[in-house]
Protein backbone atom coordinates (compact mmCIF):
# COMPACT_ATOMS: atom_id res chain seq x y z
CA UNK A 1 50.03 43.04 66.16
CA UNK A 2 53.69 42.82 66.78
CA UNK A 3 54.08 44.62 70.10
CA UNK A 4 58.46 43.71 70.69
CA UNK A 5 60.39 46.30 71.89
CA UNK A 6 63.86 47.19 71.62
CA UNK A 7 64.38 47.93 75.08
CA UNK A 8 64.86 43.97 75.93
CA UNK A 9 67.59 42.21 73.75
CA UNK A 10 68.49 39.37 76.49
CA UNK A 11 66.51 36.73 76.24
CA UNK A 12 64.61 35.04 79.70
CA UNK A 13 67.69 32.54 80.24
CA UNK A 14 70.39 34.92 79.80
CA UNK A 15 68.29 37.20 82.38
CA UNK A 16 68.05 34.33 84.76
CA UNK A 17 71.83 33.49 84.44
CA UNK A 18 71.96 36.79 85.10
CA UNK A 19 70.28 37.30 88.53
CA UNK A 20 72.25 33.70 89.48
CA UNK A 21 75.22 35.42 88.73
CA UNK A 22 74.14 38.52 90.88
CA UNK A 23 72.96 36.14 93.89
CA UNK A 24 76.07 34.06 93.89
CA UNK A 25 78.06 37.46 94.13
CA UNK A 26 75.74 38.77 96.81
CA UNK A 27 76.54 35.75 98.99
CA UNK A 28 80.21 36.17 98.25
CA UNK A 29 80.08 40.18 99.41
CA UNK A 30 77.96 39.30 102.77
CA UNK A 31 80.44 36.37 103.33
CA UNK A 32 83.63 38.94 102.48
CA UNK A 33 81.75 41.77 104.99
CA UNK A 34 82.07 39.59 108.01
CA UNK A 35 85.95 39.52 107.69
CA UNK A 36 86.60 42.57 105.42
CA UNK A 37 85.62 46.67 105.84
CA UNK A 38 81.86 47.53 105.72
CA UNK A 39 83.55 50.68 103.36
CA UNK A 40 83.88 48.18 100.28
CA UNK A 41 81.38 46.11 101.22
CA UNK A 42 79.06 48.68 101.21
CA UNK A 43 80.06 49.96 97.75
CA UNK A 44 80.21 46.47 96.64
CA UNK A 45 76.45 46.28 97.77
CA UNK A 46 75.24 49.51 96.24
CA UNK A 47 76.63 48.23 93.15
CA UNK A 48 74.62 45.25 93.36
CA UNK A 49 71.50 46.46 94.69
CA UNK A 50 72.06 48.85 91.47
CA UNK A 51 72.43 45.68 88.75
CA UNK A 52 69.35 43.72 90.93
CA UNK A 53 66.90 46.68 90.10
CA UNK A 54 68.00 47.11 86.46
CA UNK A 55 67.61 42.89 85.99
CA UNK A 56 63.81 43.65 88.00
CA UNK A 57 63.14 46.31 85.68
CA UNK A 58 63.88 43.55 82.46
CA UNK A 59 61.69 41.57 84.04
CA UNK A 60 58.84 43.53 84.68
CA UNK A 61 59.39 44.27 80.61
CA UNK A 62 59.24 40.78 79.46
CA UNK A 63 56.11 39.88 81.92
CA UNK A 64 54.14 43.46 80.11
CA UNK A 65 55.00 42.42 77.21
CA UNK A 66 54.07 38.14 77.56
CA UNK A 67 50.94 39.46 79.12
CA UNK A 68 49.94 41.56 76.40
CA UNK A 69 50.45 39.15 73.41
CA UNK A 70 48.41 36.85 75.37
CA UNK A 71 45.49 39.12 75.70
CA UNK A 72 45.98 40.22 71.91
CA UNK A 73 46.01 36.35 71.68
CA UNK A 74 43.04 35.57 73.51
CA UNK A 75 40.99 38.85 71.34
CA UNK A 76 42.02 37.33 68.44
CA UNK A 77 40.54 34.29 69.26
CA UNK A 78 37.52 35.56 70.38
CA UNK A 79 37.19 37.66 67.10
CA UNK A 80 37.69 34.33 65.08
CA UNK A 81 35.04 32.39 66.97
CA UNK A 82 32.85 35.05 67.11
CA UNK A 83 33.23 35.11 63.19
CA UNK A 84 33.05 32.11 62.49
CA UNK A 85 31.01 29.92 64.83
CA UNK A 86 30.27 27.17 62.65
CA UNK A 87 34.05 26.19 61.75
CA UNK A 88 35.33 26.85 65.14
CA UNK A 89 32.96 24.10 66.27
CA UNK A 90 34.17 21.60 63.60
CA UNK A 91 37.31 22.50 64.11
CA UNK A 92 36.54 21.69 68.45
CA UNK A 93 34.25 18.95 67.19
CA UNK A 94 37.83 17.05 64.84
CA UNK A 95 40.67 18.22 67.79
CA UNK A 96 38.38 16.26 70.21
CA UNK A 97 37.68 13.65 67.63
CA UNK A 98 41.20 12.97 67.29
CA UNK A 99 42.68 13.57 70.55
CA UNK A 100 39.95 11.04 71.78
CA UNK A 101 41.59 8.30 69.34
CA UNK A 102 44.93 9.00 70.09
CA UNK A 103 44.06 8.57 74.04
CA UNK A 104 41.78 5.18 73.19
CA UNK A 105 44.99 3.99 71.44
CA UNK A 106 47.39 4.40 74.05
CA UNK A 107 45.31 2.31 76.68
């Protein structure tokens, strides 16, 4: 159930560097507009507005994509479980066992 696709070779933090990048240089271009020509400005803007909606687009990607391994995820939990009740419950029963002794300890 591998479900990458090719589309998205940044990763998240070179996508958020990314849209810094593009906000630092948006604040830059409205600070230039107030002393400069609206002509550049304008194309300067475009240009950005153009790189903002491609880095949107990436992230709309990645958040399908997260959302959809989580629901495979979740159905192949459910499928396990429903599969095998009785060692899902020891397995519940010795997490809780031991999580329970690790929390005693640390008090």
């Amino acid at each position: 159930m591998n479900h990458r696709t090719e589309m998205h070779t940044e990763s998240p933090e070179q996508l958020i560097k990314n849209i810094q990048k593009l906000m630092e240089e948006v604040e830059a271009t409205i600070a230039k507009s107030s002393d400069g020509s609206a002509a550049a400005a304008g194309d300067k803007l475009a240009a950005l507005q153009d790189r903002f909606s491609d880095a949107k687009t990436k992230l709309q990607g990645y958040y399908k994509v997260a959302k959809q391994r989580i629901v495979d995820g979740a159905q192949t939990a459910d499928d396990t479980i429903r599969s095998h009740p009785y060692e899902s419950l020891a397995i519940a029963l010795g997490v809780g066992v031991l999580l329970g002794a690790l929390l005693r300890r640390r008090d």
